[in-house]
C-alpha atoms as a PDB file:
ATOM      1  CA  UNK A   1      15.553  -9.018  -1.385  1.00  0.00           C
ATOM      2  CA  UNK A   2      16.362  -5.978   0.233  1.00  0.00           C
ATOM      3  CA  UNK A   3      17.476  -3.846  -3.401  1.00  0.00           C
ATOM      4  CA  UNK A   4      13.704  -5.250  -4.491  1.00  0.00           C
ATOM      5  CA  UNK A   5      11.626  -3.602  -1.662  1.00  0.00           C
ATOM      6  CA  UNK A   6      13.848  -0.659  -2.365  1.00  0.00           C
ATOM      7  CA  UNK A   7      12.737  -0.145  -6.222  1.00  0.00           C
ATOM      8  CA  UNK A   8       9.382  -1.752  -5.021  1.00  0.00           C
ATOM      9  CA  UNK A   9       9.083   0.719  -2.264  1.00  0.00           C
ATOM     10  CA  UNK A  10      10.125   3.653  -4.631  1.00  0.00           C
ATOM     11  CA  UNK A  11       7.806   3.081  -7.202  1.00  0.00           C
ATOM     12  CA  UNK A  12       4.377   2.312  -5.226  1.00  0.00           C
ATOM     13  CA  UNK A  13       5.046   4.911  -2.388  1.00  0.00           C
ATOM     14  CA  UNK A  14       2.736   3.036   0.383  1.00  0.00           C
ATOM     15  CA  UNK A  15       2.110   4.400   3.176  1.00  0.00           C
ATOM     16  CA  UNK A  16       3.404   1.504   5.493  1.00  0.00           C
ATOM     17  CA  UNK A  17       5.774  -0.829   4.902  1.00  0.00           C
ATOM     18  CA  UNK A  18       6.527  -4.117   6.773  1.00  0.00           C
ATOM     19  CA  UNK A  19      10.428  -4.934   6.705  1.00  0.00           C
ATOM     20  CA  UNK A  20      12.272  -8.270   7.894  1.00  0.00           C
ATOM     21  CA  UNK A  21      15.675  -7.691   9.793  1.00  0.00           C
ATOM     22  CA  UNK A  22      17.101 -10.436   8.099  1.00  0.00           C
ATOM     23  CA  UNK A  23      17.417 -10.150   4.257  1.00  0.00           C
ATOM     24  CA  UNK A  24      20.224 -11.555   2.523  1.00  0.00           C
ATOM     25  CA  UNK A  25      21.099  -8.667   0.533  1.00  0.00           C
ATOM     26  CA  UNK A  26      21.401  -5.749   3.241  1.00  0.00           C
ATOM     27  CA  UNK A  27      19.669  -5.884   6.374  1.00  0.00           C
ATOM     28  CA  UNK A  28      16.224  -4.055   7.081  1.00  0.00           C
ATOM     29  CA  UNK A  29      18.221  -1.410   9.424  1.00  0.00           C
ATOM     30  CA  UNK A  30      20.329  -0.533   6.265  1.00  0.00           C
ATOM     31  CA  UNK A  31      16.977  -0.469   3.799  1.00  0.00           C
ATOM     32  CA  UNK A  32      15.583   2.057   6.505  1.00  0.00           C
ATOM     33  CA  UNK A  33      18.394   4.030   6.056  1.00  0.00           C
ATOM     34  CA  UNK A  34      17.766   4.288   2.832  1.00  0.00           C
ATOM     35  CA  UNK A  35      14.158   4.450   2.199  1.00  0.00           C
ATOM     36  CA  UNK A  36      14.400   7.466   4.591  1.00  0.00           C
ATOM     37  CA  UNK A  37      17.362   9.216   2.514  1.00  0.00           C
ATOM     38  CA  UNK A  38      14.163   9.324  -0.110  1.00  0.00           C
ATOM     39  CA  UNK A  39      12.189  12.282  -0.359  1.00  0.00           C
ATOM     40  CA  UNK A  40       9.062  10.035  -0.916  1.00  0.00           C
ATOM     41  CA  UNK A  41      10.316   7.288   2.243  1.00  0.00           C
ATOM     42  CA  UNK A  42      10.405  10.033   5.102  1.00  0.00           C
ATOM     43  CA  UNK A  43       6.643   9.690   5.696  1.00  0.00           C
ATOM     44  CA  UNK A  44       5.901   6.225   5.268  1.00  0.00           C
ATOM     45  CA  UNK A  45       5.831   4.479   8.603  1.00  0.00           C
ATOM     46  CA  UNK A  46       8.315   1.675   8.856  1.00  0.00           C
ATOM     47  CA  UNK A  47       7.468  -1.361  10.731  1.00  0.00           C
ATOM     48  CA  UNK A  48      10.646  -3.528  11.543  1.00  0.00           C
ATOM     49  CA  UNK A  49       9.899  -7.342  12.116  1.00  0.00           C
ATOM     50  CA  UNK A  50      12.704  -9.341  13.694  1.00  0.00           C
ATOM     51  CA  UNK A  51      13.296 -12.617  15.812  1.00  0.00           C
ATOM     52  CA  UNK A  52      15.027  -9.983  18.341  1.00  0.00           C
ATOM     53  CA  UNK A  53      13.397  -8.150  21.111  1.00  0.00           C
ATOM     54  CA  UNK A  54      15.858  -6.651  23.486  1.00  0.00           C
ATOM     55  CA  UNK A  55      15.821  -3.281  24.571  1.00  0.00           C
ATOM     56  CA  UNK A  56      18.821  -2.602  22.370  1.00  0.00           C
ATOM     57  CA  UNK A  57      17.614  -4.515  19.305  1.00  0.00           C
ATOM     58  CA  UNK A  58      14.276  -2.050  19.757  1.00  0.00           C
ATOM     59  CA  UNK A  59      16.738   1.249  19.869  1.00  0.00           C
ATOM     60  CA  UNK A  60      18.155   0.210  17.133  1.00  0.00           C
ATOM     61  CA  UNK A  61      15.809  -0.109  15.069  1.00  0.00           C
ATOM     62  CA  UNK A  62      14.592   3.072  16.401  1.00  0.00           C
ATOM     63  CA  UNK A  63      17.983   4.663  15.717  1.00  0.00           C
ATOM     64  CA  UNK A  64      17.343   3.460  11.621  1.00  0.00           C
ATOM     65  CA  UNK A  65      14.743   4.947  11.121  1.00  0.00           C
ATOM     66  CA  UNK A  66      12.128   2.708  12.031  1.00  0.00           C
ATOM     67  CA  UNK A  67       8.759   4.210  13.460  1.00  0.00           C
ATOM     68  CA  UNK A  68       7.859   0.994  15.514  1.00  0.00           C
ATOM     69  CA  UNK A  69       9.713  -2.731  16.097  1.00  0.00           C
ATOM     70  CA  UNK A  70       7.778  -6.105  16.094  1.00  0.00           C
ATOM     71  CA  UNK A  71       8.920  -9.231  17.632  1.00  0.00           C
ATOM     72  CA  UNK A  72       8.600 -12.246  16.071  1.00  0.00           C
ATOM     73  CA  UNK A  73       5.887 -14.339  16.178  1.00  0.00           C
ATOM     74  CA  UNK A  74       4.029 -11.016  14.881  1.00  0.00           C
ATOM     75  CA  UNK A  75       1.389  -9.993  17.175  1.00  0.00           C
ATOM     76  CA  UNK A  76      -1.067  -9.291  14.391  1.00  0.00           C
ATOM     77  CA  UNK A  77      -3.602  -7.529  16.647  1.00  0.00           C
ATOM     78  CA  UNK A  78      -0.360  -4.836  17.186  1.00  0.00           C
ATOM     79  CA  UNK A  79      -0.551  -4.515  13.504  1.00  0.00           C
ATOM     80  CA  UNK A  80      -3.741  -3.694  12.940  1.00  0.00           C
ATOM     81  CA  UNK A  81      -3.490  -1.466  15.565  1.00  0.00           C
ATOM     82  CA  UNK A  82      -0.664  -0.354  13.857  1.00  0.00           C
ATOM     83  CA  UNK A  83      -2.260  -0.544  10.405  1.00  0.00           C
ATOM     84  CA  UNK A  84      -5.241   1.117  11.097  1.00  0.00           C
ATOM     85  CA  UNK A  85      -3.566   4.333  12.819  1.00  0.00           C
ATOM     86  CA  UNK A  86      -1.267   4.570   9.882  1.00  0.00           C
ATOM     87  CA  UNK A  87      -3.800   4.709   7.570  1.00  0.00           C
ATOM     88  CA  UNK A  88      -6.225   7.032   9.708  1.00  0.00           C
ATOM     89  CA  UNK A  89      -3.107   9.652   9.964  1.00  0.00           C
END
């Protein structure tokens, strides 16, 4: 659940975090929201993963808080790429 990844999230402070759209407690735009209220969540780099891919779905992610928007299938060589600039920076 959403509240999980939140405490989860809070307590392990990664450095990237991979976050569905669709959870059945709040969606991911709302757990971006508040991972970045977090003094310890404005650095992490957020990675939204979601069955939609439309210019607007991708701004609105953006608009969340999200540092980059994956469409479903995941292209997993995107995060890597991802993956391994994250944790180069």
């Amino acid at each position: 659940t959403a509240n999980a990844g939140l405490a989860a999230a809070a307590e392990a402070r990664p450095r990237v975090a991979l976050l569905d759209i669709g959870l059945p407690d709040m969606n991911g735009y709302e757990l971006a929201r508040r991972i970045r209220a977090q003094p310890w969540g404005r650095d992490i780099v957020l990675i939204a993963a979601t069955g939609w891919g439309q210019a607007a779905d991708k701004q609105r992610a953006f608009d969340a808080g999200f540092d980059h928007h994956l469409t479903k299938p995941i292209d997993f060589v995107a995060l890597g790429e991802i993956l391994a600039s994250a944790m180069a920076g």
